[in-house]
C-alpha atoms as a PDB file:
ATOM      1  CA  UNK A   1       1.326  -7.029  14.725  1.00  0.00           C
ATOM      2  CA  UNK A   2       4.501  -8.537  14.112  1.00  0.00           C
ATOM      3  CA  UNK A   3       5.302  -6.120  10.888  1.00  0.00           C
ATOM      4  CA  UNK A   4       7.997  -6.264   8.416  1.00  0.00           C
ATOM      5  CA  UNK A   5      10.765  -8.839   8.702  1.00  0.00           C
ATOM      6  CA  UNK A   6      13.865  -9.172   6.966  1.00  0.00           C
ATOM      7  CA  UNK A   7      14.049 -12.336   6.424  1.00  0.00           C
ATOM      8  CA  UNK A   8      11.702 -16.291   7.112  1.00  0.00           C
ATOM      9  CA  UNK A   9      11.262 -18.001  10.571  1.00  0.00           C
ATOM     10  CA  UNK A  10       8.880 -15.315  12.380  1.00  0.00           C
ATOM     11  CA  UNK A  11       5.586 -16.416  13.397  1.00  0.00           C
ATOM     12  CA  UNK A  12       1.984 -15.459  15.553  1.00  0.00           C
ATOM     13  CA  UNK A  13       0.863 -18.315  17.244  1.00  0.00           C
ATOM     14  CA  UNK A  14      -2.587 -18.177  19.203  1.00  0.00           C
ATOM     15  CA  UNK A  15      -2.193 -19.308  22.359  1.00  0.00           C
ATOM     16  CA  UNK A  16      -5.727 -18.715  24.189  1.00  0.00           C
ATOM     17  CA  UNK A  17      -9.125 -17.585  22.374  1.00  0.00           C
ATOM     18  CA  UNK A  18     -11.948 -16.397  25.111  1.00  0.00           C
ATOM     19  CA  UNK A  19     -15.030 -15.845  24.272  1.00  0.00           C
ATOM     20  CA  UNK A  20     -17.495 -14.150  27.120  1.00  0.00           C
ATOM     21  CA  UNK A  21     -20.686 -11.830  26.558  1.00  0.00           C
ATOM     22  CA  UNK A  22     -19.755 -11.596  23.025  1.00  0.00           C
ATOM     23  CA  UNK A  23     -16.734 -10.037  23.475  1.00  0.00           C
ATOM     24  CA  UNK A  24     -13.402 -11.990  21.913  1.00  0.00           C
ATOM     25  CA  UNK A  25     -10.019 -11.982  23.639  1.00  0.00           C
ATOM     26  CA  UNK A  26      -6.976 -13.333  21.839  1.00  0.00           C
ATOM     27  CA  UNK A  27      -3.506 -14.117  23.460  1.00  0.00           C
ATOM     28  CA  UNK A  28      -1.113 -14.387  20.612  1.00  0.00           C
ATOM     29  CA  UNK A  29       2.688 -15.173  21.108  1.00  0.00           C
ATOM     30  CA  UNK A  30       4.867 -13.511  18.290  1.00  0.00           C
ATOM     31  CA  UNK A  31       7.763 -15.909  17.623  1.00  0.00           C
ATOM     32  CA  UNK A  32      11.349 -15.301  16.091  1.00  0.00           C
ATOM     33  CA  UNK A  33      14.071 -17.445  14.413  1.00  0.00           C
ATOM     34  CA  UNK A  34      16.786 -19.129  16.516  1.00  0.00           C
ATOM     35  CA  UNK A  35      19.918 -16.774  16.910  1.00  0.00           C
ATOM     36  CA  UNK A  36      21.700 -19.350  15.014  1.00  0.00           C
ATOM     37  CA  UNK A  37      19.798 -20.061  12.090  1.00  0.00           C
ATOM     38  CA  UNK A  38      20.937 -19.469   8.620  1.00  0.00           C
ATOM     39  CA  UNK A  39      18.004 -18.127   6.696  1.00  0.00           C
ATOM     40  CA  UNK A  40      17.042 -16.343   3.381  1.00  0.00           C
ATOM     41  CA  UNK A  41      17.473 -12.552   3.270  1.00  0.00           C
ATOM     42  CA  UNK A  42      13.228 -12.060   1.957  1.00  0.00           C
ATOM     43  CA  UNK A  43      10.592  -9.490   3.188  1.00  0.00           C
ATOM     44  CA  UNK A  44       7.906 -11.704   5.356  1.00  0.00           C
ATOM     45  CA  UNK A  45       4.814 -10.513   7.038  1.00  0.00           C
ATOM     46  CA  UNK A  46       4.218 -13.239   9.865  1.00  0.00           C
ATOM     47  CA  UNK A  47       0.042 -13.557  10.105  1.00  0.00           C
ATOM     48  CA  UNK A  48      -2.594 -15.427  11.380  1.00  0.00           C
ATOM     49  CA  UNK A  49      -6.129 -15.733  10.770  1.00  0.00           C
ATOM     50  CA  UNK A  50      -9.095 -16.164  13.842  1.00  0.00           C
ATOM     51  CA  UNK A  51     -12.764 -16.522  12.219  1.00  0.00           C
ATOM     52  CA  UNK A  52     -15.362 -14.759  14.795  1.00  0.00           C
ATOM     53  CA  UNK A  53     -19.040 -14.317  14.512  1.00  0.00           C
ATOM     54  CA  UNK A  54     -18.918 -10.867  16.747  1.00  0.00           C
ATOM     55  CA  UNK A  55     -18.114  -7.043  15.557  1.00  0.00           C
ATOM     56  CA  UNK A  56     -14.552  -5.901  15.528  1.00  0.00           C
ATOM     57  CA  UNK A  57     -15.334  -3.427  17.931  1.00  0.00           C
ATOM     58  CA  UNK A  58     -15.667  -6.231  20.205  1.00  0.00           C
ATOM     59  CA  UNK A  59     -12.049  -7.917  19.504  1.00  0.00           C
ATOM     60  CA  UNK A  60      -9.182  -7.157  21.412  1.00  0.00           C
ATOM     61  CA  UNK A  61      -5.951  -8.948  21.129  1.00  0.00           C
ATOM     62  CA  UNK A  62      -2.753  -9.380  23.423  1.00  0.00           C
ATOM     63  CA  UNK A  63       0.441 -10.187  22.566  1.00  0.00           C
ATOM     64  CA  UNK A  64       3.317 -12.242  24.720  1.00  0.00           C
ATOM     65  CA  UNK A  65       4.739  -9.185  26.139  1.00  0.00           C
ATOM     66  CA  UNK A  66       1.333  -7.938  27.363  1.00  0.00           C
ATOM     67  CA  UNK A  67       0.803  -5.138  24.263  1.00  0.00           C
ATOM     68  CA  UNK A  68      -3.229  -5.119  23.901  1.00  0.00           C
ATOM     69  CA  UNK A  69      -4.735  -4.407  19.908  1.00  0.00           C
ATOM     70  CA  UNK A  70      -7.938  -3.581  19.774  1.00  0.00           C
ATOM     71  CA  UNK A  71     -10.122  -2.095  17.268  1.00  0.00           C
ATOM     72  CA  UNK A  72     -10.109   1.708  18.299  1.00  0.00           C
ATOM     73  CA  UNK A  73      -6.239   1.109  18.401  1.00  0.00           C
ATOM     74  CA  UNK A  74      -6.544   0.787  14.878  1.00  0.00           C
ATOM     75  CA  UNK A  75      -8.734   3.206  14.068  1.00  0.00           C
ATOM     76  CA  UNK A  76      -7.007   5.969  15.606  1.00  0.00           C
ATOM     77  CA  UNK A  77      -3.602   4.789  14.213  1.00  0.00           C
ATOM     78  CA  UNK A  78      -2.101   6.335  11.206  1.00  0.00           C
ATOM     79  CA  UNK A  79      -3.001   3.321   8.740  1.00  0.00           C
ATOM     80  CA  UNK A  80      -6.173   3.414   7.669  1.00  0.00           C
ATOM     81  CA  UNK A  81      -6.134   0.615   5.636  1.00  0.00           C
ATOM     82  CA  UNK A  82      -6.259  -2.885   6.739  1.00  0.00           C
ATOM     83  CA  UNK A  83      -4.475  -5.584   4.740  1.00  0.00           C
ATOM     84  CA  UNK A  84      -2.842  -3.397   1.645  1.00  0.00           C
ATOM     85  CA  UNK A  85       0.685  -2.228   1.809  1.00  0.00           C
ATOM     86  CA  UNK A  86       2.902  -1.843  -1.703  1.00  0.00           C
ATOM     87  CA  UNK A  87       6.388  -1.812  -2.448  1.00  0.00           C
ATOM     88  CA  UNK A  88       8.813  -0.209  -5.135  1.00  0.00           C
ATOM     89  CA  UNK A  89      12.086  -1.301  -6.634  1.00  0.00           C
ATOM     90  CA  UNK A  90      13.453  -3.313  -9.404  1.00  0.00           C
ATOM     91  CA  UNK A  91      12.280  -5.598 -11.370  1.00  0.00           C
ATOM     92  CA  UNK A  92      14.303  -8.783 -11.794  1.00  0.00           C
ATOM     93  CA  UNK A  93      12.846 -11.333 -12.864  1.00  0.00           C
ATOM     94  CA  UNK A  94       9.187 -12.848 -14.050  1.00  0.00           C
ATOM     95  CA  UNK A  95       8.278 -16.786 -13.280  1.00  0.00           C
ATOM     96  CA  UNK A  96       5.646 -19.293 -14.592  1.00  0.00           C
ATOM     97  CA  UNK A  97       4.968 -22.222 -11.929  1.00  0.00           C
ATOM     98  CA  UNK A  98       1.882 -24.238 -11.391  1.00  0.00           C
ATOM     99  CA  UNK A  99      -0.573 -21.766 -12.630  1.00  0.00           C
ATOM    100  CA  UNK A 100       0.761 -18.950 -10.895  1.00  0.00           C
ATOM    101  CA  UNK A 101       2.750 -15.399 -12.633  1.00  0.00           C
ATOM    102  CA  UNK A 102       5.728 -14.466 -10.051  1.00  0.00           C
ATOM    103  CA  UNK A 103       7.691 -11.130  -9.632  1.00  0.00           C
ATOM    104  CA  UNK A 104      10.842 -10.835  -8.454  1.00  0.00           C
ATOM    105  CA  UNK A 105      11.095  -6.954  -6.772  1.00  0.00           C
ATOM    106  CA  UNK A 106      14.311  -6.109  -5.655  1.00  0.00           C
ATOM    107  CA  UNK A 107      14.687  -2.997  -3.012  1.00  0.00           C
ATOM    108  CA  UNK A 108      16.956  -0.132  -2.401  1.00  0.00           C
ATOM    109  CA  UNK A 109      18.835  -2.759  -0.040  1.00  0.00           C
ATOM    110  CA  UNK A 110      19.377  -5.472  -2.387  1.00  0.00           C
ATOM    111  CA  UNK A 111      16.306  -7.756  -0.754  1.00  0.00           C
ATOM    112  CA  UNK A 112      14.152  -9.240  -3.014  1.00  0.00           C
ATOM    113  CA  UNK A 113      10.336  -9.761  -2.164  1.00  0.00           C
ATOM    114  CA  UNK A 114       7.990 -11.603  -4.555  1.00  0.00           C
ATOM    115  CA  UNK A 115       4.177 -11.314  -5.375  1.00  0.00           C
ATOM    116  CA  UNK A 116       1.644 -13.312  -7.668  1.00  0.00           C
ATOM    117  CA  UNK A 117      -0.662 -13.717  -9.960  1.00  0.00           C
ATOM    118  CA  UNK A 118      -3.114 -16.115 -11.119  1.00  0.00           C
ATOM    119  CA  UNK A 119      -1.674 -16.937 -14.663  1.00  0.00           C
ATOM    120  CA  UNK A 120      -4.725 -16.267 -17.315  1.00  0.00           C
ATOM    121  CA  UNK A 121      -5.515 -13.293 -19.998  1.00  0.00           C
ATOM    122  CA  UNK A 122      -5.917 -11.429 -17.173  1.00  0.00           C
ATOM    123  CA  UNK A 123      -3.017 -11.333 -15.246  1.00  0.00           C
ATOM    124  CA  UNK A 124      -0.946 -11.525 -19.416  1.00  0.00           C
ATOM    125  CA  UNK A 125      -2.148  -7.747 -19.950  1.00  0.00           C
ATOM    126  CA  UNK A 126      -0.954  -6.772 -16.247  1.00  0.00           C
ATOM    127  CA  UNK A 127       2.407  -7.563 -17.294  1.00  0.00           C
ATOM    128  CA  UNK A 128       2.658  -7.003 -20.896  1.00  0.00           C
ATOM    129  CA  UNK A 129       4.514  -3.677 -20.799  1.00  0.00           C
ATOM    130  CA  UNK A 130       6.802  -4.431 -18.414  1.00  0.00           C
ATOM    131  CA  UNK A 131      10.936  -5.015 -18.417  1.00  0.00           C
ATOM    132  CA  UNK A 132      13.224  -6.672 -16.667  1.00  0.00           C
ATOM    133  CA  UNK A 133      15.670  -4.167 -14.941  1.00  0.00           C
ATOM    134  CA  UNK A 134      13.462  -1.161 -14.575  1.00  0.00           C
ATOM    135  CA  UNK A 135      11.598   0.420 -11.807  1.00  0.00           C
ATOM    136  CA  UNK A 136       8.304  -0.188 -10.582  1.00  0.00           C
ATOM    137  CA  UNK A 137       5.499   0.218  -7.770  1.00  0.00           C
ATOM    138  CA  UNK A 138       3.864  -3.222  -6.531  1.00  0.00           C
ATOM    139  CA  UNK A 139       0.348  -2.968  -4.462  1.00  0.00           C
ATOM    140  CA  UNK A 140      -0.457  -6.209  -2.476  1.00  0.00           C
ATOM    141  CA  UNK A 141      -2.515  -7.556  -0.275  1.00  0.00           C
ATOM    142  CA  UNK A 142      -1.405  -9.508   3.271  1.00  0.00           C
ATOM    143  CA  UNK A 143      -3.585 -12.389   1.851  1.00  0.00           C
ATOM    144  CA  UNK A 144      -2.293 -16.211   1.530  1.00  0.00           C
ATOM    145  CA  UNK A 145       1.132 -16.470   0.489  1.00  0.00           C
ATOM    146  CA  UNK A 146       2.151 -18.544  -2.102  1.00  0.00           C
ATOM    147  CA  UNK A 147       5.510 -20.221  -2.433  1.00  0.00           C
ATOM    148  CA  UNK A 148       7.844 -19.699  -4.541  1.00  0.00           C
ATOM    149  CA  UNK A 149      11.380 -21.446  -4.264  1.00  0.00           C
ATOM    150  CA  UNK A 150      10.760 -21.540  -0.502  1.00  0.00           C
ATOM    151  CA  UNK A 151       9.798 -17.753  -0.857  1.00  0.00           C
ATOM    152  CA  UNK A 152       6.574 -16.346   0.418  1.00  0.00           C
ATOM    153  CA  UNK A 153       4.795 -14.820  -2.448  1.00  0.00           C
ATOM    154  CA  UNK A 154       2.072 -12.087  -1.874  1.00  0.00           C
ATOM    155  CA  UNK A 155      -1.202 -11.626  -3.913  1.00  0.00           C
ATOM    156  CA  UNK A 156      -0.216  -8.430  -6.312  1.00  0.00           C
ATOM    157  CA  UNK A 157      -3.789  -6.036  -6.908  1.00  0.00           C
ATOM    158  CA  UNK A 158      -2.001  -3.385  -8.773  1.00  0.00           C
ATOM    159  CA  UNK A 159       0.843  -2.125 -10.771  1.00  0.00           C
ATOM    160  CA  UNK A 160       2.144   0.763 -11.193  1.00  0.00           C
ATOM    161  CA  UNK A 161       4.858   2.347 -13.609  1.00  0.00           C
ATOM    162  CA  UNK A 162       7.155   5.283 -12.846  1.00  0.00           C
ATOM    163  CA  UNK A 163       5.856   8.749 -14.024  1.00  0.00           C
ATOM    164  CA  UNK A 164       8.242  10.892 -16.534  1.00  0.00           C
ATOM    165  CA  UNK A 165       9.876  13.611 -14.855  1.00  0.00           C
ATOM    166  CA  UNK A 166       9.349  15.883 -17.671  1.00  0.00           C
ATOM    167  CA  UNK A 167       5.719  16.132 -15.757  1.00  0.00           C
ATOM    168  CA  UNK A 168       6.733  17.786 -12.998  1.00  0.00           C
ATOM    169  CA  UNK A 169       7.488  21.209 -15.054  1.00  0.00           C
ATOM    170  CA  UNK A 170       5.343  20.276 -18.305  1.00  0.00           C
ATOM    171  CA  UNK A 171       3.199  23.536 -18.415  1.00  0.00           C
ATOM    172  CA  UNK A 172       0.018  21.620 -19.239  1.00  0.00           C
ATOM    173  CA  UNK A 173      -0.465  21.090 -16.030  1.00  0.00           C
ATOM    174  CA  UNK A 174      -1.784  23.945 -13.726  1.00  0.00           C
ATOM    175  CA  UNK A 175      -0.050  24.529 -10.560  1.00  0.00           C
ATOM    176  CA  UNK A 176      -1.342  24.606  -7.160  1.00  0.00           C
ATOM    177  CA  UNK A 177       0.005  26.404  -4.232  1.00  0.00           C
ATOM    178  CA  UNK A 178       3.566  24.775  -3.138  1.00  0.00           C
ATOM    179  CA  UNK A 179       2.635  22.898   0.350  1.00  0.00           C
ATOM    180  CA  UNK A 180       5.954  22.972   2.721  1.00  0.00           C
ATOM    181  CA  UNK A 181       6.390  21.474   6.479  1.00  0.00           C
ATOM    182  CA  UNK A 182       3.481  18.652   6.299  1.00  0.00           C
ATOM    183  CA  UNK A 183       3.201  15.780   8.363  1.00  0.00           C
ATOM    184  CA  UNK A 184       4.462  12.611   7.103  1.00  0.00           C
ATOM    185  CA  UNK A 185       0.930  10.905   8.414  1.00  0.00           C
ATOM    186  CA  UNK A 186      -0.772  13.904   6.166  1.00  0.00           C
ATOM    187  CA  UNK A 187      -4.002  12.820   4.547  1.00  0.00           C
ATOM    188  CA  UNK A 188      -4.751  15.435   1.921  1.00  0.00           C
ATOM    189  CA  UNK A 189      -8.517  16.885   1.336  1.00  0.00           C
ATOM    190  CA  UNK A 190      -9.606  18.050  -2.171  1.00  0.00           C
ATOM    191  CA  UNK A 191     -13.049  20.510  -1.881  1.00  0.00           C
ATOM    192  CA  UNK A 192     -15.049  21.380  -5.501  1.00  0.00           C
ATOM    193  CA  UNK A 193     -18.131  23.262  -5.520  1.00  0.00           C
ATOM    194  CA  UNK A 194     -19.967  20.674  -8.026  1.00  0.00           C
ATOM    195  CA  UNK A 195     -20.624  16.921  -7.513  1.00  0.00           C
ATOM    196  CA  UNK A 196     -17.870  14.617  -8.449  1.00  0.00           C
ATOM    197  CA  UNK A 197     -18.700  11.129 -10.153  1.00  0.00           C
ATOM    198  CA  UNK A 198     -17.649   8.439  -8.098  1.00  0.00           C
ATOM    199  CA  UNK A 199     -16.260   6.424 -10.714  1.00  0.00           C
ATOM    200  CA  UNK A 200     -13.993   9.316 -12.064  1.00  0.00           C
ATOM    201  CA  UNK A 201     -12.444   9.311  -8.786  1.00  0.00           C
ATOM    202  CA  UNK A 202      -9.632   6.453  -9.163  1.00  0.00           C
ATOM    203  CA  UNK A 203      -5.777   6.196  -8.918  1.00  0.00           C
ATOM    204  CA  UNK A 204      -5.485   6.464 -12.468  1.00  0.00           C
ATOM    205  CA  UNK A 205      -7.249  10.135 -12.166  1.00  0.00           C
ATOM    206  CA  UNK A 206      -5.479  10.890  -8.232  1.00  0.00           C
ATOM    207  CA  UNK A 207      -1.787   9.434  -8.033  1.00  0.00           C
ATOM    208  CA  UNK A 208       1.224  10.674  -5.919  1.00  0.00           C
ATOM    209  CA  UNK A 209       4.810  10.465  -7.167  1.00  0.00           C
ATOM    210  CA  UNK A 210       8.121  11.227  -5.288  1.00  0.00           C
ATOM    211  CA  UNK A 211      10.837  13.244  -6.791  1.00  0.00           C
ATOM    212  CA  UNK A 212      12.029  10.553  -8.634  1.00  0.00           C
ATOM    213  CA  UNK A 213       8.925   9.768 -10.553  1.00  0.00           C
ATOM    214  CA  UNK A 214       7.879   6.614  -8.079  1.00  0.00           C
ATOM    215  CA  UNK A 215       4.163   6.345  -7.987  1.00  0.00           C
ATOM    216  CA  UNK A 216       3.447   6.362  -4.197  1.00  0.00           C
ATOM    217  CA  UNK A 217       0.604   4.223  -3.534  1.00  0.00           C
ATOM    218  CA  UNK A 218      -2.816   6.132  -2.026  1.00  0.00           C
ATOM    219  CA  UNK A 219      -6.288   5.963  -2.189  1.00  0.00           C
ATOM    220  CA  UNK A 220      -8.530   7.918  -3.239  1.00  0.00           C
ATOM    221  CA  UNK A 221     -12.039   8.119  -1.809  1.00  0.00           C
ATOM    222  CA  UNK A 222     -15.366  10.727  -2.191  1.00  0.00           C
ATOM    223  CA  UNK A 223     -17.354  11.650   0.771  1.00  0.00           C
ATOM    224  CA  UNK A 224     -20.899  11.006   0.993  1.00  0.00           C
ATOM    225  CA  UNK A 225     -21.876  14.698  -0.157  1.00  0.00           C
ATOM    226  CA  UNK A 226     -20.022  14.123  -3.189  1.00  0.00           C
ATOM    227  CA  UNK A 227     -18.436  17.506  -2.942  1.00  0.00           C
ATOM    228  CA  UNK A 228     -14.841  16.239  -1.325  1.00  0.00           C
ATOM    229  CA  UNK A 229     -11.681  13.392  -2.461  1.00  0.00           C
ATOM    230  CA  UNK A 230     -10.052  12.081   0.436  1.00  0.00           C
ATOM    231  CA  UNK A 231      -6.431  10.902  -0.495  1.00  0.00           C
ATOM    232  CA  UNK A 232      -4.665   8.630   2.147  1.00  0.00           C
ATOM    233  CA  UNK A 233      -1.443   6.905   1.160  1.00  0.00           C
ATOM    234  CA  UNK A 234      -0.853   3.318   2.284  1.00  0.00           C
ATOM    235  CA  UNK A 235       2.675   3.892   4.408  1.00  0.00           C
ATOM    236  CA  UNK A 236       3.398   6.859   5.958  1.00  0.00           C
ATOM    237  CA  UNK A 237       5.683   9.689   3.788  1.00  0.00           C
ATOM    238  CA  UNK A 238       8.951   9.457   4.064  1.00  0.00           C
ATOM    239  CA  UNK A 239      10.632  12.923   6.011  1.00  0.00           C
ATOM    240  CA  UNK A 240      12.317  15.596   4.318  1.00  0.00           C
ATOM    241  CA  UNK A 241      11.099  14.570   0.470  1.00  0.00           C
ATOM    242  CA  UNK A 242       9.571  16.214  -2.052  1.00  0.00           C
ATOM    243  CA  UNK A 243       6.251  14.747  -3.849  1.00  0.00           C
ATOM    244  CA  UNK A 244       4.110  15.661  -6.737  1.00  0.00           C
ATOM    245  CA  UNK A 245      -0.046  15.378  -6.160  1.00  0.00           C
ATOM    246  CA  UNK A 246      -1.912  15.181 -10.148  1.00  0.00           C
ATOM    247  CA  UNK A 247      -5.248  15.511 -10.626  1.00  0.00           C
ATOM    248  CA  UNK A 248      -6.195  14.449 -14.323  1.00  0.00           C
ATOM    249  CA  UNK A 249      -9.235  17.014 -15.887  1.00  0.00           C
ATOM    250  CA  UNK A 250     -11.060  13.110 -15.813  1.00  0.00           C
ATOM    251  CA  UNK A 251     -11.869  13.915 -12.263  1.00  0.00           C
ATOM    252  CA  UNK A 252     -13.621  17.165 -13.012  1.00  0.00           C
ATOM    253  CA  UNK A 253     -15.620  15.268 -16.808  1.00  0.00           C
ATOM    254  CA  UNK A 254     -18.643  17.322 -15.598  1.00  0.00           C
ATOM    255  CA  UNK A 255     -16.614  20.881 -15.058  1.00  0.00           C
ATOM    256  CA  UNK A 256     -15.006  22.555 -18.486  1.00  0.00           C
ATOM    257  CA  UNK A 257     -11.275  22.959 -17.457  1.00  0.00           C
ATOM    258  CA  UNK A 258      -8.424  24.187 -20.738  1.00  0.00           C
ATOM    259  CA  UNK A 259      -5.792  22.161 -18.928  1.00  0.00           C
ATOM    260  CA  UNK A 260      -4.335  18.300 -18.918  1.00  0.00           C
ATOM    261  CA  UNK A 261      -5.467  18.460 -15.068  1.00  0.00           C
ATOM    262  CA  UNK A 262      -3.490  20.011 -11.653  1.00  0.00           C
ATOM    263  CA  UNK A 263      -0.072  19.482 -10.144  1.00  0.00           C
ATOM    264  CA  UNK A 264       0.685  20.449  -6.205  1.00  0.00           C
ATOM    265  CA  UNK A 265       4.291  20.057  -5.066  1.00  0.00           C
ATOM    266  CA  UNK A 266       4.310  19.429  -1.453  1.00  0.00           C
ATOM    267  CA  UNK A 267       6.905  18.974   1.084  1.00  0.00           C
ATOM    268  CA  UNK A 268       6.896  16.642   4.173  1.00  0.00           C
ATOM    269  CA  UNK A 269       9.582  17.773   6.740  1.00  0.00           C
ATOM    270  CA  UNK A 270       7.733  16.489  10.116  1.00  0.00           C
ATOM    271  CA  UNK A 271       8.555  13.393  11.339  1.00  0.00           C
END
């Protein structure tokens, strides 16, 4: 509800729970810093948790200013999925601290936001091949925080590296038709005339990247009939960029293809 903040101090405090013909409705008040506060420039997604023994469908929430949530809100919204979101930027620093890996992400505006992992074997191979200083794309989930140096700290699911450049031209991919003018809510739809495996269809076979070789988070799902990949990135696209689609010849392991896999350039220009 609340979103993205800049910085500590926001909050969603429940205020009223009613529970009538098994149908739940929550008055939440969102709550901000005072004015005067001096308080740490880090990314925090104020949260709150209500355990109910009804369906979604039958949940409806309402903030302080009178804004109702409910269930079909959310389905009918761009986001998809609940509870995921990812960041990219630069990597400055890795900590150790009571059983727990940290990373320090830094953004295009200088903010740093951290994430975690539990510190085992694991998480040790997660990390292995990365460097200080260099770019990369964080996947996390709005799960318990942890703290770090008075810094929330989100659960990290996934990392993922930058993609060379050199594979936006390298002619062992084969191009698809360029797609210009799409939406920047556009969920893309990939048909095949033979049944797909479903565990072929990953985002290690299905990725997105933005000009600059940024893997843009997505995922990646096959319909019942097996005969269709849904993609749906995790944040909207950002207007008037330029991204690369890949699909690896893994997908197809059933269908002979002479090539590394397919490339699509597409173009998002609507806001």
């Amino acid at each position: 509800m609340a979103g993205e903040k800049s910085t500590s101090g926001y909050g969603i405090t429940v205020k009223t729970v009613e529970n009538s013909k098994q149908e739940v409705n929550v008055l939440v008040e969102e709550t901000s810093p005072d004015n005067n506060a001096i308080l740490p420039q880090i990314v925090s997604y104020p949260y709150t948790i209500i355990e109910t023994d009804v369906p979604l469908n039958n949940i409806t929430v309402k903030n302080s200013d009178g804004k109702n949530y409910s269930y079909y809100d959310i389905q009918r919204s761009f986001q998809p999925i609940i509870g995921i979101s990812w960041v990219s930027g630069n990597l400055k620093n890795i900590y150790k601290e009571n059983n727990f890996i940290f990373l320090e992400v830094q953004n295009s505006n200088k903010v740093s936001q951290f994430f975690y992992l539990n510190d085992n074997e694991e998480s040790e191979n997660k990390i292995k091949d990365l460097k200080l200083n260099s770019n990369v794309t964080i996947k996390y989930a709005l799960g318990t925080p942890q703290k770090y140096n008075n810094n929330a700290s989100f659960p990290l699911t996934e990392i993922l590296l930058p993609v060379d450049k050199s594979s936006f031209t390298d002619s062992k991919w084969q191009d698809l038709s360029l797609q210009k003018s799409l939406d920047k809510n556009m969920q893309l739809t990939l048909y095949y005339d033979k049944d797909l495996e479903k565990e072929n269809v990953s985002n290690t076979n299905i990725y997105v990247v933005d000009s600059d070789g940024t893997r843009i988070p997505t995922e990646a799902t096959l319909s019942d009939d097996k005969k269709s990949i849904r993609i749906i990135p995790l944040k909207p696209y950002i207007a008037n960029q330029t991204y690369y689609l890949f699909i690896t010849s893994d997908v197809t392991s059933n269908i002979k293809v002479s090539n590394q896999g397919y490339r699509m350039q597409f173009e998002v220009s609507v806001q």
